[in-house]
N, C-alpha and C. Protein backbone atom coordinates (compact mmCIF):
# COMPACT_ATOMS: atom_id res chain seq x y z
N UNK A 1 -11.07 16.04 -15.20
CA UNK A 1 -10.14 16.78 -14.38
C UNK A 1 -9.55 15.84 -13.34
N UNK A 2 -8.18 15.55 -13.52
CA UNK A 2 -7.53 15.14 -12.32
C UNK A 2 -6.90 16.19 -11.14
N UNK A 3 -7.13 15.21 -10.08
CA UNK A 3 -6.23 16.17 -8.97
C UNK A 3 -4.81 15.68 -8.43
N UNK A 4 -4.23 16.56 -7.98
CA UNK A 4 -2.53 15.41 -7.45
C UNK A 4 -3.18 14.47 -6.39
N UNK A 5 -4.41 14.41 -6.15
CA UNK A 5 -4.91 13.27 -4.60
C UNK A 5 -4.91 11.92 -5.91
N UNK A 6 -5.25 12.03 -7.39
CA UNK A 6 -6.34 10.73 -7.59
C UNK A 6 -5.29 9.40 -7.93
N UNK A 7 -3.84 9.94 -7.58
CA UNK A 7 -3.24 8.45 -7.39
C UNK A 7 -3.67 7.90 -5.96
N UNK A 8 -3.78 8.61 -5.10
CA UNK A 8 -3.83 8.20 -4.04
C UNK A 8 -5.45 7.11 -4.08
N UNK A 9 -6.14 8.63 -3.85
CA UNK A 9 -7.60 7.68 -4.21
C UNK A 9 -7.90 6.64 -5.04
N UNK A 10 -6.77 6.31 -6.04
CA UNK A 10 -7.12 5.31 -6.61
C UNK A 10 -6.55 3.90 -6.07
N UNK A 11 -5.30 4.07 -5.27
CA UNK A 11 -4.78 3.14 -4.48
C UNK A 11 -5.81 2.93 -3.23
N UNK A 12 -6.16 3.86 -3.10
CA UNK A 12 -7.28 3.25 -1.43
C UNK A 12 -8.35 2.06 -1.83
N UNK A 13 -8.92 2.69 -2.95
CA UNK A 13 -9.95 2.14 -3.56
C UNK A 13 -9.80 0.64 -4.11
N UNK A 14 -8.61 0.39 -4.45
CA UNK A 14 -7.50 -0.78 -5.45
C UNK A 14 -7.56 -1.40 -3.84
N UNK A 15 -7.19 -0.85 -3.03
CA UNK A 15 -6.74 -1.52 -1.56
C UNK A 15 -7.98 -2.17 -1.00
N UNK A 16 -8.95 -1.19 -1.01
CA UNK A 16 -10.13 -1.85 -0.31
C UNK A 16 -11.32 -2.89 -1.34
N UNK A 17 -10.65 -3.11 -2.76
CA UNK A 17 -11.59 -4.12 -3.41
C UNK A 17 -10.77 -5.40 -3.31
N UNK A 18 -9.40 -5.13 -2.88
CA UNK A 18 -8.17 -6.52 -2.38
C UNK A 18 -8.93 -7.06 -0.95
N UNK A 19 -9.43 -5.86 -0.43
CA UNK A 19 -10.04 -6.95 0.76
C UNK A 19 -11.17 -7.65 0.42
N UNK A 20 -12.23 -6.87 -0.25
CA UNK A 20 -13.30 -7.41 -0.32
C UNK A 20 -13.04 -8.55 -1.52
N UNK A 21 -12.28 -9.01 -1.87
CA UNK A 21 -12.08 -10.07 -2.39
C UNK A 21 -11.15 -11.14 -1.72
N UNK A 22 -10.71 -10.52 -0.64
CA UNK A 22 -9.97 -11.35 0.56
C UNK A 22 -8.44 -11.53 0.14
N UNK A 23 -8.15 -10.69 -0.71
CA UNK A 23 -6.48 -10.37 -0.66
C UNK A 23 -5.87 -9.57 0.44
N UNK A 24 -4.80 -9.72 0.68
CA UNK A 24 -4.00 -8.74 1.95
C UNK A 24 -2.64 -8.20 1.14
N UNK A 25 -2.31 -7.31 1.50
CA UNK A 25 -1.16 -6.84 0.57
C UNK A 25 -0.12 -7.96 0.57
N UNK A 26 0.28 -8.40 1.65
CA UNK A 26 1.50 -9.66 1.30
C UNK A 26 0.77 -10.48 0.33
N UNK A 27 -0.35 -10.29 -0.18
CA UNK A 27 -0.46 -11.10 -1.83
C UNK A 27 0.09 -10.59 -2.55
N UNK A 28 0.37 -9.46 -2.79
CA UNK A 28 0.79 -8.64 -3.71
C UNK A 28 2.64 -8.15 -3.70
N UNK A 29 2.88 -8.82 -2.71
CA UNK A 29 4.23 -8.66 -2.15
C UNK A 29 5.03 -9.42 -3.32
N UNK A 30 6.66 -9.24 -3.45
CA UNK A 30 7.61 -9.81 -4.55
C UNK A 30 7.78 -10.99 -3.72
N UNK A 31 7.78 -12.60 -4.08
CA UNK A 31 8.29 -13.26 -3.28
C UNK A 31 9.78 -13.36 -2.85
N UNK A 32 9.75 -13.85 -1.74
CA UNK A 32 10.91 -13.52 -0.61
C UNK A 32 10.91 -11.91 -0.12
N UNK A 33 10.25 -11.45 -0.30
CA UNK A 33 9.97 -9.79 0.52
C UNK A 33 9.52 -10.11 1.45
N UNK A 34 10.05 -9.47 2.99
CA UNK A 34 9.41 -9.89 4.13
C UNK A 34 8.35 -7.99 4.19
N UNK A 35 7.42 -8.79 5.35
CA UNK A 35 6.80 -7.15 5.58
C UNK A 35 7.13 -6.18 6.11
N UNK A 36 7.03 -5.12 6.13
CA UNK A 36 8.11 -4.05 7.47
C UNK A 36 6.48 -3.82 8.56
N UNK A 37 7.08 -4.35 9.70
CA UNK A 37 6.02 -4.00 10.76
C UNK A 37 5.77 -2.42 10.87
N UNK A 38 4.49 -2.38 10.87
CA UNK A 38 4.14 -0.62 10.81
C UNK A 38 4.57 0.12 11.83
N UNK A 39 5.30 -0.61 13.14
CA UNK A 39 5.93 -0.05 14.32
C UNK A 39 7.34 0.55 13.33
N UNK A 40 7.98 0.03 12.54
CA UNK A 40 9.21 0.69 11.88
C UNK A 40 8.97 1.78 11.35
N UNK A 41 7.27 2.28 10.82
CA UNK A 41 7.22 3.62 10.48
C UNK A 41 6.71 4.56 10.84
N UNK A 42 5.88 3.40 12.13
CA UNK A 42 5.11 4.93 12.98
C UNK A 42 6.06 5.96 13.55
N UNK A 43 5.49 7.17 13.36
CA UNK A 43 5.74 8.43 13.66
C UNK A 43 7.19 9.28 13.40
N UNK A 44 7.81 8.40 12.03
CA UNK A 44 9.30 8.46 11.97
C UNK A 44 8.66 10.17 10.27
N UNK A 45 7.23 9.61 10.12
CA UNK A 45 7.27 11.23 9.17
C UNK A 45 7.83 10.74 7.71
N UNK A 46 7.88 9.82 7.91
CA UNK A 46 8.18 8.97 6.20
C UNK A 46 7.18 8.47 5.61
N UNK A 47 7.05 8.79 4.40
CA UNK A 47 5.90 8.01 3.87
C UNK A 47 6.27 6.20 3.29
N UNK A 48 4.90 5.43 3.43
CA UNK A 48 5.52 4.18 3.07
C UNK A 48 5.97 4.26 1.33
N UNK A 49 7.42 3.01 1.21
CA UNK A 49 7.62 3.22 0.13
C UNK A 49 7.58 1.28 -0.46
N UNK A 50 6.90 1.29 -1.53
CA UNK A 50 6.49 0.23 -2.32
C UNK A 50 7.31 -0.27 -3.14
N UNK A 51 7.78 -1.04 -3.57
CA UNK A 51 8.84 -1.44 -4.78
C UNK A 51 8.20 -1.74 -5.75
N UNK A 52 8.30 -1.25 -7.50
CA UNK A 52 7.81 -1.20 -8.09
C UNK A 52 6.54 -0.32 -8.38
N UNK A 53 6.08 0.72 -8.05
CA UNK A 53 5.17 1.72 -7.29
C UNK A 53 5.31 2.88 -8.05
């Protein structure tokens, strides 16, 4: 049984074995993509959006 959460949960999980292997998402970034500082999305009620995602 899936739920509409287990993309999510499966990205947290994907996220937190990138650390424990000492990746940071700008590894995973397209090169020449800069990062968007999380001040551009706090509290604007948008969810983040990923390219290729």
């Amino acid at each position: 049984m899936f739920s509409r959460n287990s993309h999510k949960l499966a990205r947290l999980i994907h996220h937190e074995i990138d650390h424990l292997d000492g990746l940071l998402y700008t590894a995973r970034m397209t090169p020449g993509t800069e990062p968007i500082p999380v001040e551009a999305y706090r509290q604007t009620g948008r969810a983040w959006v990923y390219d290729g995602a």
